[in-house]
N, C-alpha and C. Protein backbone atom coordinates (compact mmCIF):
# COMPACT_ATOMS: atom_id res chain seq x y z
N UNK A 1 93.14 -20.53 -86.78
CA UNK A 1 92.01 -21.33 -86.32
C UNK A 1 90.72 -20.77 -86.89
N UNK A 2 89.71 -21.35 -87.53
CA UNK A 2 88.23 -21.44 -87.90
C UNK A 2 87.50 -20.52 -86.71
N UNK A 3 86.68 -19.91 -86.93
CA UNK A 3 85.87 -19.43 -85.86
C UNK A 3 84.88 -20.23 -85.78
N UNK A 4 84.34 -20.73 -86.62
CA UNK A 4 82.92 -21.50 -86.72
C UNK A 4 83.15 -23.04 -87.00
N UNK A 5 82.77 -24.50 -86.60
CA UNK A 5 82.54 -25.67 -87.13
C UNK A 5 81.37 -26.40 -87.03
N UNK A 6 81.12 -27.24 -88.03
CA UNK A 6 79.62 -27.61 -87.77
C UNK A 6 80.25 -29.00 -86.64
N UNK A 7 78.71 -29.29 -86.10
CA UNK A 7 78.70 -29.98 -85.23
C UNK A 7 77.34 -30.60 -85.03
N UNK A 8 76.71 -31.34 -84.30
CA UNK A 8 74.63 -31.71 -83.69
C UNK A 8 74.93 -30.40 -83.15
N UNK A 9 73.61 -30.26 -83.42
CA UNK A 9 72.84 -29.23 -82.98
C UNK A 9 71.22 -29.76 -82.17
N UNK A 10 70.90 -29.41 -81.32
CA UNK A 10 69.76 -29.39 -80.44
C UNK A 10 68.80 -28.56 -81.38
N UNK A 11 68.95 -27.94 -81.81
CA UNK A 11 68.31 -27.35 -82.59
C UNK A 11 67.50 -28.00 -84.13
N UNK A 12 68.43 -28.61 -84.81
CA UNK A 12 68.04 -29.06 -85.76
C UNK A 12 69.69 -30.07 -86.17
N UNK A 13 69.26 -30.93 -86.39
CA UNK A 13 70.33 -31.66 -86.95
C UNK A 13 71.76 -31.71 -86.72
N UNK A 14 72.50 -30.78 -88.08
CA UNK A 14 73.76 -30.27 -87.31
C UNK A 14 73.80 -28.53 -87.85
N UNK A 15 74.93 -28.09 -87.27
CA UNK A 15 74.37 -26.35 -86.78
C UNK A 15 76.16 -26.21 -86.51
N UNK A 16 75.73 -24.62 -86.92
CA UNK A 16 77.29 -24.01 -86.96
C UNK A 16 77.93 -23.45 -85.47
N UNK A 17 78.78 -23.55 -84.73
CA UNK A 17 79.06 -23.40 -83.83
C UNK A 17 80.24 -22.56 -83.81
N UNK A 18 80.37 -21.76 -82.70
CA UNK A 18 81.71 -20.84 -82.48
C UNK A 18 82.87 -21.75 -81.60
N UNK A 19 84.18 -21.25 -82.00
CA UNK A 19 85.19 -22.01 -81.61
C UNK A 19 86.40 -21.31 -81.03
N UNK A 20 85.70 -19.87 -80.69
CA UNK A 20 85.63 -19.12 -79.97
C UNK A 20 85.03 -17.52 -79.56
N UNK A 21 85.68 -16.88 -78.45
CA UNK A 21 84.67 -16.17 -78.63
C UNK A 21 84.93 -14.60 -79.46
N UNK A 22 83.67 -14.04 -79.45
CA UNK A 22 82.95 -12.64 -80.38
C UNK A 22 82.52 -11.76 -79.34
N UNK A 23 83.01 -10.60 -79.02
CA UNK A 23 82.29 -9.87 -78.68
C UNK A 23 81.19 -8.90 -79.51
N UNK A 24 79.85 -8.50 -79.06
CA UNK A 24 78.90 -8.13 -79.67
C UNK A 24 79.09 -7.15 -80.58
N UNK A 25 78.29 -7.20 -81.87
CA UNK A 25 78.60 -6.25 -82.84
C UNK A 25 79.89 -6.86 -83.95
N UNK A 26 80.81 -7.75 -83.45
CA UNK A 26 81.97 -7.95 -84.24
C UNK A 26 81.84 -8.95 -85.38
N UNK A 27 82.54 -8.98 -86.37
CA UNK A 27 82.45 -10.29 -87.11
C UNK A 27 82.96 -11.61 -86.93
N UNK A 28 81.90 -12.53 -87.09
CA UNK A 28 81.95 -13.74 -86.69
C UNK A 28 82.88 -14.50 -87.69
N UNK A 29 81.77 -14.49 -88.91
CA UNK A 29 83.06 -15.02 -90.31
C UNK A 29 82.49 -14.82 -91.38
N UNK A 30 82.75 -15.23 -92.49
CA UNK A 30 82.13 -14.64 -93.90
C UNK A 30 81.39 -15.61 -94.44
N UNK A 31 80.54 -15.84 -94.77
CA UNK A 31 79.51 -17.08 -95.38
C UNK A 31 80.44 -17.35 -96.11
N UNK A 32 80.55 -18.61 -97.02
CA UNK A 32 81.69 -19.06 -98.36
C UNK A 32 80.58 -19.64 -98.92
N UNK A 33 80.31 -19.77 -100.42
CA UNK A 33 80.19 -20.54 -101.47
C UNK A 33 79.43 -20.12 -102.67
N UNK A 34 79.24 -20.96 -103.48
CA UNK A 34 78.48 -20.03 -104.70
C UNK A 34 77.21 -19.15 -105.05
N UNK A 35 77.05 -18.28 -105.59
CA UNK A 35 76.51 -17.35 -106.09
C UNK A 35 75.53 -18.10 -106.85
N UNK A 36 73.97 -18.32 -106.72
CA UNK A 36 72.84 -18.93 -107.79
C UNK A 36 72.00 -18.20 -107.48
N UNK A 37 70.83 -18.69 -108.86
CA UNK A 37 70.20 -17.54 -108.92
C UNK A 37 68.98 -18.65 -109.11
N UNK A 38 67.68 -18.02 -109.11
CA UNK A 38 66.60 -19.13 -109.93
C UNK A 38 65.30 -18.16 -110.48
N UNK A 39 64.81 -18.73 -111.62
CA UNK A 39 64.07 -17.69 -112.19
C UNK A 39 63.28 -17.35 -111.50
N UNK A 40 62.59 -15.65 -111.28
CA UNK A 40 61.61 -15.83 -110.57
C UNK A 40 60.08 -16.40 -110.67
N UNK A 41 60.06 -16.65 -112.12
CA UNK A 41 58.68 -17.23 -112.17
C UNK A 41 58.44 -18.74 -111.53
N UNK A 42 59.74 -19.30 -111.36
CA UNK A 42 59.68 -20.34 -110.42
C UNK A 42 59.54 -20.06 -109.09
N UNK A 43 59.30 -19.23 -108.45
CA UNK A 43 59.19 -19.32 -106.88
C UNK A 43 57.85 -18.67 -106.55
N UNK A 44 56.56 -19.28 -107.40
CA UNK A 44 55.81 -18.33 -107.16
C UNK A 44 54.37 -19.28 -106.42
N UNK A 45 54.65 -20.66 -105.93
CA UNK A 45 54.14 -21.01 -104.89
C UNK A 45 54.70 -21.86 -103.75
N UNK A 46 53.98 -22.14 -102.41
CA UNK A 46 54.82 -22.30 -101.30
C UNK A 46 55.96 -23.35 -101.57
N UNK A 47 55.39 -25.09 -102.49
CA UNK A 47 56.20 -25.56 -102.83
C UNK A 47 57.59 -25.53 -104.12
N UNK A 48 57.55 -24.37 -104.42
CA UNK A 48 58.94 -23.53 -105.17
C UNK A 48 59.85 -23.00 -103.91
N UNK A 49 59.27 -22.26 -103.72
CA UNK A 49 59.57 -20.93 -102.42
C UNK A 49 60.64 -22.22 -101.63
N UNK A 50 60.38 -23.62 -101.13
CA UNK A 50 61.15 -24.09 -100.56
C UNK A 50 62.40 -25.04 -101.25
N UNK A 51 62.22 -25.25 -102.52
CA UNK A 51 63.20 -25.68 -103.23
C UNK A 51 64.77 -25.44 -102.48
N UNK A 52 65.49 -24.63 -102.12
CA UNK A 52 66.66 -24.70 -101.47
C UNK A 52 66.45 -24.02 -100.06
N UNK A 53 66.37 -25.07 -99.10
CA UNK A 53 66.32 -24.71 -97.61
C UNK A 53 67.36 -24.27 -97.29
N UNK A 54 68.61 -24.76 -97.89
CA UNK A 54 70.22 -23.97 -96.95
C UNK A 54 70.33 -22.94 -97.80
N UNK A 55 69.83 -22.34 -99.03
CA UNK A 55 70.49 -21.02 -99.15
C UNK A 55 70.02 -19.71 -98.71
N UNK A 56 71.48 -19.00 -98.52
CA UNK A 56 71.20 -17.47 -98.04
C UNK A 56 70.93 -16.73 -98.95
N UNK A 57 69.79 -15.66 -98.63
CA UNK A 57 69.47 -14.72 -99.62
C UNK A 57 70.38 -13.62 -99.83
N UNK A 58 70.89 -13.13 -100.66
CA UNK A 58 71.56 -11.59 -100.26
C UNK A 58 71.34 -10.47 -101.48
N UNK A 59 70.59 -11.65 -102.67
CA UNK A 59 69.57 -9.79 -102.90
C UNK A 59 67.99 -10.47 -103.52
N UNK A 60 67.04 -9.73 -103.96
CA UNK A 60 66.20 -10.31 -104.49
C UNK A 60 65.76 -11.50 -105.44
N UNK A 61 67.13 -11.50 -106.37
CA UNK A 61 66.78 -12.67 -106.94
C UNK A 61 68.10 -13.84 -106.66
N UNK A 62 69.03 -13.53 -105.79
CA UNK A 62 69.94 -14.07 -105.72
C UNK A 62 70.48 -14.48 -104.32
N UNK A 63 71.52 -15.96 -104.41
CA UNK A 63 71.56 -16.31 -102.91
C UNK A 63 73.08 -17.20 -102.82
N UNK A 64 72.80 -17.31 -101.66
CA UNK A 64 74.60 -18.20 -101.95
C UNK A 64 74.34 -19.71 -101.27
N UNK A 65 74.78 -20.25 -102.36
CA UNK A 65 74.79 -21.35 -101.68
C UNK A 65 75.81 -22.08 -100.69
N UNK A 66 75.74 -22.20 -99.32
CA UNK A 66 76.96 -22.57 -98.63
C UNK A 66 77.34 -23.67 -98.78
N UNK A 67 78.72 -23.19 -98.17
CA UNK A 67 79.65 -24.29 -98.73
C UNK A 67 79.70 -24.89 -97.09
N UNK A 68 80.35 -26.21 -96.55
CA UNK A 68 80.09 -26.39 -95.11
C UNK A 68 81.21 -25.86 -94.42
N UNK A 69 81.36 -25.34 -93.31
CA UNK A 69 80.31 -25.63 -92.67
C UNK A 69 78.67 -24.79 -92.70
N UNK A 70 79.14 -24.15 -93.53
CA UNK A 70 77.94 -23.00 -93.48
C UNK A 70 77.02 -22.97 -93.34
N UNK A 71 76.61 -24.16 -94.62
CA UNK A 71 75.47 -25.17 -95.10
C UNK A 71 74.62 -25.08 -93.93
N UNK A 72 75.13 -25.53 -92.60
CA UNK A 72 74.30 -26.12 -91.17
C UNK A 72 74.22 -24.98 -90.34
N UNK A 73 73.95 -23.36 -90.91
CA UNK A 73 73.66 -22.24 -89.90
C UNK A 73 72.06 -22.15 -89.49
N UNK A 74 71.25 -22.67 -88.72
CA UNK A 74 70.49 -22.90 -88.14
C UNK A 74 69.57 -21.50 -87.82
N UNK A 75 68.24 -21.60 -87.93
CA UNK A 75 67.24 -20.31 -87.47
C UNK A 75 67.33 -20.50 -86.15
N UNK A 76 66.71 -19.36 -85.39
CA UNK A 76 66.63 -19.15 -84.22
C UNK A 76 65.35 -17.88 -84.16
N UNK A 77 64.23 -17.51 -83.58
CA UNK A 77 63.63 -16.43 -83.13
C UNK A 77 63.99 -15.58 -82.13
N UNK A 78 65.12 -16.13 -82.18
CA UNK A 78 66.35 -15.21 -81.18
C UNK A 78 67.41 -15.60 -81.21
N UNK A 79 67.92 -15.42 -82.60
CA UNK A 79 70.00 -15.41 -83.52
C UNK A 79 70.43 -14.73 -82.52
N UNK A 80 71.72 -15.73 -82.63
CA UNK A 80 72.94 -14.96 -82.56
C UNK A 80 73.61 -14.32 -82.79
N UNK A 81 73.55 -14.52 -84.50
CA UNK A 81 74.11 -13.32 -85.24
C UNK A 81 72.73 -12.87 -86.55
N UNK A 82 73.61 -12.23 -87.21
CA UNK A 82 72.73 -11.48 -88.10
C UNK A 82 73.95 -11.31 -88.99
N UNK A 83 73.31 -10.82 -90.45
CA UNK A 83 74.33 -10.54 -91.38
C UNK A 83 74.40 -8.98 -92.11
N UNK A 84 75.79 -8.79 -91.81
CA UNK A 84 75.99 -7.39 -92.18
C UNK A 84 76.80 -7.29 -93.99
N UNK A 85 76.08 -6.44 -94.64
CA UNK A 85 76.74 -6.55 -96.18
C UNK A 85 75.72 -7.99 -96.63
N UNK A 86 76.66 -8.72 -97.51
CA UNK A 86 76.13 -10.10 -98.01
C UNK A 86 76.26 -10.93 -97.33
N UNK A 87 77.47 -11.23 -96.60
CA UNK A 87 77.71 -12.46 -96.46
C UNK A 87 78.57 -12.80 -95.32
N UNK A 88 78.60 -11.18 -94.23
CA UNK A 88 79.27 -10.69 -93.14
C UNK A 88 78.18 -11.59 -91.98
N UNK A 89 78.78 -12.22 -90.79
CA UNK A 89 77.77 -13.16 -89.99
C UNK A 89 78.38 -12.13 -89.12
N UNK A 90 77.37 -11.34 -87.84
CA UNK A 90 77.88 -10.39 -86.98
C UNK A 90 77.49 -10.82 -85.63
N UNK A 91 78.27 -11.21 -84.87
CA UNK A 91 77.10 -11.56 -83.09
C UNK A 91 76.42 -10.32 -82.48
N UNK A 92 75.59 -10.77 -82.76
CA UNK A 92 74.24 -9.88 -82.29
C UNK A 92 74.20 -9.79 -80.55
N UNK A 93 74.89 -10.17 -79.91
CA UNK A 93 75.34 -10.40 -78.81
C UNK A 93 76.95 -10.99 -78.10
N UNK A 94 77.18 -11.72 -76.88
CA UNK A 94 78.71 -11.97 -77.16
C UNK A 94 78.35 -13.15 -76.99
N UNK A 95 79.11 -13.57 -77.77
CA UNK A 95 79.17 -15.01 -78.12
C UNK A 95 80.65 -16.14 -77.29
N UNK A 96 80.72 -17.15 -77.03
CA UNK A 96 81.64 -17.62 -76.63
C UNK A 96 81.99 -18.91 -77.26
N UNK A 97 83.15 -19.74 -77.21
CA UNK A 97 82.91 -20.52 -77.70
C UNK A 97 82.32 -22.20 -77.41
N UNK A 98 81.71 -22.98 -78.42
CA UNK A 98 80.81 -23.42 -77.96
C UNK A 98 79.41 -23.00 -78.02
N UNK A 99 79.06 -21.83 -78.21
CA UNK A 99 77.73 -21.54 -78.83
C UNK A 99 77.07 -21.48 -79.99
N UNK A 100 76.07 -21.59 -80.45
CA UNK A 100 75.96 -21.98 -81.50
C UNK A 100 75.25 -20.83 -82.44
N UNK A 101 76.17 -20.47 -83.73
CA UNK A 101 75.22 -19.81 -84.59
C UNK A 101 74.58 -19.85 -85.22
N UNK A 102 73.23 -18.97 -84.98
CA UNK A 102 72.06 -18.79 -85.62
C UNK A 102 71.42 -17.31 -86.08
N UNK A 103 70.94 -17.33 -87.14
CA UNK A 103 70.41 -16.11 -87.79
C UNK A 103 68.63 -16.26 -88.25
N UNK A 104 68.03 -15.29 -88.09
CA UNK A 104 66.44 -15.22 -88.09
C UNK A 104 66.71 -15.55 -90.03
N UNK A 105 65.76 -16.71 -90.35
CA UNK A 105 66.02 -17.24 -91.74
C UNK A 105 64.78 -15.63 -92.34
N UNK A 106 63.94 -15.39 -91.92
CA UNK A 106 63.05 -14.34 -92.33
C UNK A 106 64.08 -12.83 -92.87
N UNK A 107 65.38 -12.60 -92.07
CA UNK A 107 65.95 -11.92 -92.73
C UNK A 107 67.23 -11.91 -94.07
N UNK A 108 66.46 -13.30 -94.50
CA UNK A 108 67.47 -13.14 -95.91
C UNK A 108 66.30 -14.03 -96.86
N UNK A 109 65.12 -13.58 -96.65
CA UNK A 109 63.91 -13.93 -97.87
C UNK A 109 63.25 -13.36 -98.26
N UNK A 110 62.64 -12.88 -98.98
CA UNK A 110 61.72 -11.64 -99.65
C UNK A 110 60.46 -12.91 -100.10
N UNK A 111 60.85 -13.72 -100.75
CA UNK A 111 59.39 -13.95 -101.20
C UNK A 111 58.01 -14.46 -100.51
N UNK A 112 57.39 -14.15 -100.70
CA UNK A 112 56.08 -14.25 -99.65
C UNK A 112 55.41 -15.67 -99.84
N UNK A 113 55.86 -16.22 -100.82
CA UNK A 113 55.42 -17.87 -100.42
C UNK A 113 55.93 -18.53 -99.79
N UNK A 114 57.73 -17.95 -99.24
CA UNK A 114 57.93 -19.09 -98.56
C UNK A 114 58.01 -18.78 -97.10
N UNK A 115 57.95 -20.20 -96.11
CA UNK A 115 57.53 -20.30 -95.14
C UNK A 115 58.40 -21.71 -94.65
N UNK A 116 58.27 -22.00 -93.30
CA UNK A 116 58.23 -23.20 -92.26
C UNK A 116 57.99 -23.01 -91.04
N UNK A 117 58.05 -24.19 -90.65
CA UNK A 117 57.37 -24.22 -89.03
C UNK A 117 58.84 -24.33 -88.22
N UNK A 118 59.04 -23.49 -87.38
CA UNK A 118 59.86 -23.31 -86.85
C UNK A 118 59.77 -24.17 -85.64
N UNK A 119 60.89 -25.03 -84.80
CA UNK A 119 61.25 -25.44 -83.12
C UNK A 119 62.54 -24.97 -83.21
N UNK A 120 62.52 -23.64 -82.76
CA UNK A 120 64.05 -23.20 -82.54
C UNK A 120 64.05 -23.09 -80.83
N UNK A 121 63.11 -23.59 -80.08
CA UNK A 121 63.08 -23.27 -78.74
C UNK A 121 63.30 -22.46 -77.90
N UNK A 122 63.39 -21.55 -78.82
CA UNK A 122 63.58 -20.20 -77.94
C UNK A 122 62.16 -19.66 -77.06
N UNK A 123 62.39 -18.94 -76.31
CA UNK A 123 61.10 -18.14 -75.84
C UNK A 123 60.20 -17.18 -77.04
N UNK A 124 61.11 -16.92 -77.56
CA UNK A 124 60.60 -15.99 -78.60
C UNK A 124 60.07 -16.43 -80.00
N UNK A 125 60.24 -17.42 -79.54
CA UNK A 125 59.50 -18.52 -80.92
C UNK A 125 58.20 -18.19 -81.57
N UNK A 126 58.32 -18.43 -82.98
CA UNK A 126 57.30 -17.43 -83.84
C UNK A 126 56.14 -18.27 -84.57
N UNK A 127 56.93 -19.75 -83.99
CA UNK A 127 55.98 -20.68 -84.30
C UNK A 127 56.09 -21.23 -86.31
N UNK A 128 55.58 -19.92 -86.98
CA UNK A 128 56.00 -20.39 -88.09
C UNK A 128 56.91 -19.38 -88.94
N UNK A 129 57.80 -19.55 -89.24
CA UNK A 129 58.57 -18.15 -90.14
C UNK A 129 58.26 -18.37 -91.51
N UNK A 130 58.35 -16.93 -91.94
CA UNK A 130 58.00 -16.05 -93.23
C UNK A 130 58.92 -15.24 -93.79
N UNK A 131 58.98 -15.11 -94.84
CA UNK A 131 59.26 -13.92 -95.38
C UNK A 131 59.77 -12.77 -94.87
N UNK A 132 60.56 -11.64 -95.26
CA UNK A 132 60.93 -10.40 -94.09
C UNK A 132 60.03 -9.35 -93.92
N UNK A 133 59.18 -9.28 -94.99
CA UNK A 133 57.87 -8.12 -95.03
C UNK A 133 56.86 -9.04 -93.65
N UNK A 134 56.91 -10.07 -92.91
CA UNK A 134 56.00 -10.86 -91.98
C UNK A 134 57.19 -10.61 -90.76
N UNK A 135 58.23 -9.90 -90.58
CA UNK A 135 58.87 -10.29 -89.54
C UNK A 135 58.52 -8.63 -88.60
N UNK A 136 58.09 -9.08 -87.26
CA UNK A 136 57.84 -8.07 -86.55
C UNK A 136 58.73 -6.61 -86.08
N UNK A 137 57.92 -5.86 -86.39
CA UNK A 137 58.56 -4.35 -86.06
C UNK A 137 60.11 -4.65 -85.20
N UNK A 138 59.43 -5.15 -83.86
CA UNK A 138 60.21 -5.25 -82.65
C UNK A 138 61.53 -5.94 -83.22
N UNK A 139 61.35 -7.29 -83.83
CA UNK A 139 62.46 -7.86 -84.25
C UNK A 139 64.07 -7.33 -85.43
N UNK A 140 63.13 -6.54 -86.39
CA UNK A 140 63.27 -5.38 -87.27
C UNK A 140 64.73 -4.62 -86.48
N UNK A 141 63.90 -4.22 -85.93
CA UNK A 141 64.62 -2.77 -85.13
C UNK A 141 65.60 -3.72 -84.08
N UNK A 142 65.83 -4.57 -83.71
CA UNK A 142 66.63 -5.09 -82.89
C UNK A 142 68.14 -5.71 -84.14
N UNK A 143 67.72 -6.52 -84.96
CA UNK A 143 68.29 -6.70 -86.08
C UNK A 143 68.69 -5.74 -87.21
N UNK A 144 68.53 -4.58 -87.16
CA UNK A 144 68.80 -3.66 -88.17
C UNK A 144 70.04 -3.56 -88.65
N UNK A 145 70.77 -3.25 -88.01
CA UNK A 145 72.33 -3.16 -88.69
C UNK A 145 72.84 -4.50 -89.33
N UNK A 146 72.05 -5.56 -88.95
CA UNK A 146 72.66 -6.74 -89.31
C UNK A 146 71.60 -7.45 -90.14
N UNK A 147 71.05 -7.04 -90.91
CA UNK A 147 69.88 -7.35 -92.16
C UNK A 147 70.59 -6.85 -93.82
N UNK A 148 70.98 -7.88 -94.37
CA UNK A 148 71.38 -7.36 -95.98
C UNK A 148 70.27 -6.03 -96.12
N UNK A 149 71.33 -5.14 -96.96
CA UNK A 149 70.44 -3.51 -97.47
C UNK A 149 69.36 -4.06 -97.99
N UNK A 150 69.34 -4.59 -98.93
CA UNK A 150 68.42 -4.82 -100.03
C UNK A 150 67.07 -5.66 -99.08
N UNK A 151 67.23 -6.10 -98.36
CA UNK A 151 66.24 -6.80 -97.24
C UNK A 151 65.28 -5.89 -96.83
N UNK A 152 66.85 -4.87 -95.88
CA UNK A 152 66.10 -3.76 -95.26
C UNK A 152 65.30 -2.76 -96.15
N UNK A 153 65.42 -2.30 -97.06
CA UNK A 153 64.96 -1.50 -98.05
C UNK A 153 63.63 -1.96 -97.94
N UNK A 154 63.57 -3.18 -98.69
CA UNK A 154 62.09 -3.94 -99.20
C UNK A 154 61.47 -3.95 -97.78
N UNK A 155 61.67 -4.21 -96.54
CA UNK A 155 60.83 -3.96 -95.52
C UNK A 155 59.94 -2.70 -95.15
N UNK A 156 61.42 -2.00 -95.56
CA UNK A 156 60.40 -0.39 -95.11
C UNK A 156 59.73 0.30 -96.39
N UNK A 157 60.08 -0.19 -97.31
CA UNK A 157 58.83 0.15 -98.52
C UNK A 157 57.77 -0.45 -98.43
N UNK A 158 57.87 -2.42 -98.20
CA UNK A 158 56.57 -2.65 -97.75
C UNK A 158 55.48 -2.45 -96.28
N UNK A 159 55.93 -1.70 -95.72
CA UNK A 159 55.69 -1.68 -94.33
C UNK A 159 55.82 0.11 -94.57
N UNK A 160 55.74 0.59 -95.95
CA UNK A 160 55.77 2.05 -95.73
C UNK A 160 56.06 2.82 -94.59
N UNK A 161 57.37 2.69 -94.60
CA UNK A 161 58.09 3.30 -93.27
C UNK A 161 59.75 4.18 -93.68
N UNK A 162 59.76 5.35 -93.41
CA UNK A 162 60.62 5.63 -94.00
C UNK A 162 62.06 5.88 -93.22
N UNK A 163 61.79 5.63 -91.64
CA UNK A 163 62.82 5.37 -90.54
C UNK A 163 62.41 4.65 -89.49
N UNK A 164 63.33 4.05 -88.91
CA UNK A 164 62.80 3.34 -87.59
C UNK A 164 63.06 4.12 -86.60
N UNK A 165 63.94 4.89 -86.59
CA UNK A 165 64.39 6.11 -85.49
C UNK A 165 62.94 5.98 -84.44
């Protein structure tokens, strides 16, 4: 059995859902689909930066494009999961099934033009998301183990920080 299927989402459209449950910390499922890349001199204002809304970042110049259900993994200012390695989806909490997964889109983007206006309805709503060098300390450190390296790296170089300890 699938752990994840897309489905509506309250959130946005349609959105990836668990089909059963995760206890916290464990793996959810593995992102699937291709490997693209785009030059970087193309992403160097806000309307570049949004050229592909469903793909995941997993290093600086490179991202995957999902395959579905993946395609429909939905932001949240308070995910469910987070991603460990490239392409590892981890519940950031326990999950059951029937809930729906979501990951902070700020931790798989580096470039600083891009942006949107977020209604993920959470309490913790950020109103508009950014980039991962714009994503707050607090959030950082709650998400850490579950942020691609190459993410985390570029945060604490730009945020000159050399531990969160």
């Amino acid at each position: 059995m699938n752990s994840v299927v897309a489905k509506k989402s309250q959130i946005h459209g349609m959105g990836l859902f668990m089909q059963r449950n995760v206890l916290k910390g464990k793996l959810v499922a593995r992102i699937k689909g291709s490997i693209s890349t785009v030059d970087k001199r193309m992403l160097s204002t806000k309307e570049e930066a949004q050229m592909h809304p469903d793909w995941v970042g997993i290093s600086m110049r490179y991202w995957i494009d999902p395959l579905i259900p993946f395609k429909y993994i939905n932001h949240s200012c308070d995910p469910s999961c987070g991603i460990r390695g490239r392409v590892e989806l981890h519940a950031l909490r326990n999950l059951e099934a029937g809930d729906e997964v979501t990951i902070d889109y700020s931790t798989v983007e580096v470039n600083p033009h891009w942006q949107m206006k977020c209604d993920c309805g959470s309490k913790k709503c950020r109103n508009v998301i950014k980039s991962i060098e714009f994503l707050p300390i607090a959030s950082f450190k709650r998400y850490y183990p579950f942020i691609p390296t190459v993410f985390k790296k570029f945060y604490l170089r730009t945020k000159n920080i050399s531990d969160i300890g």
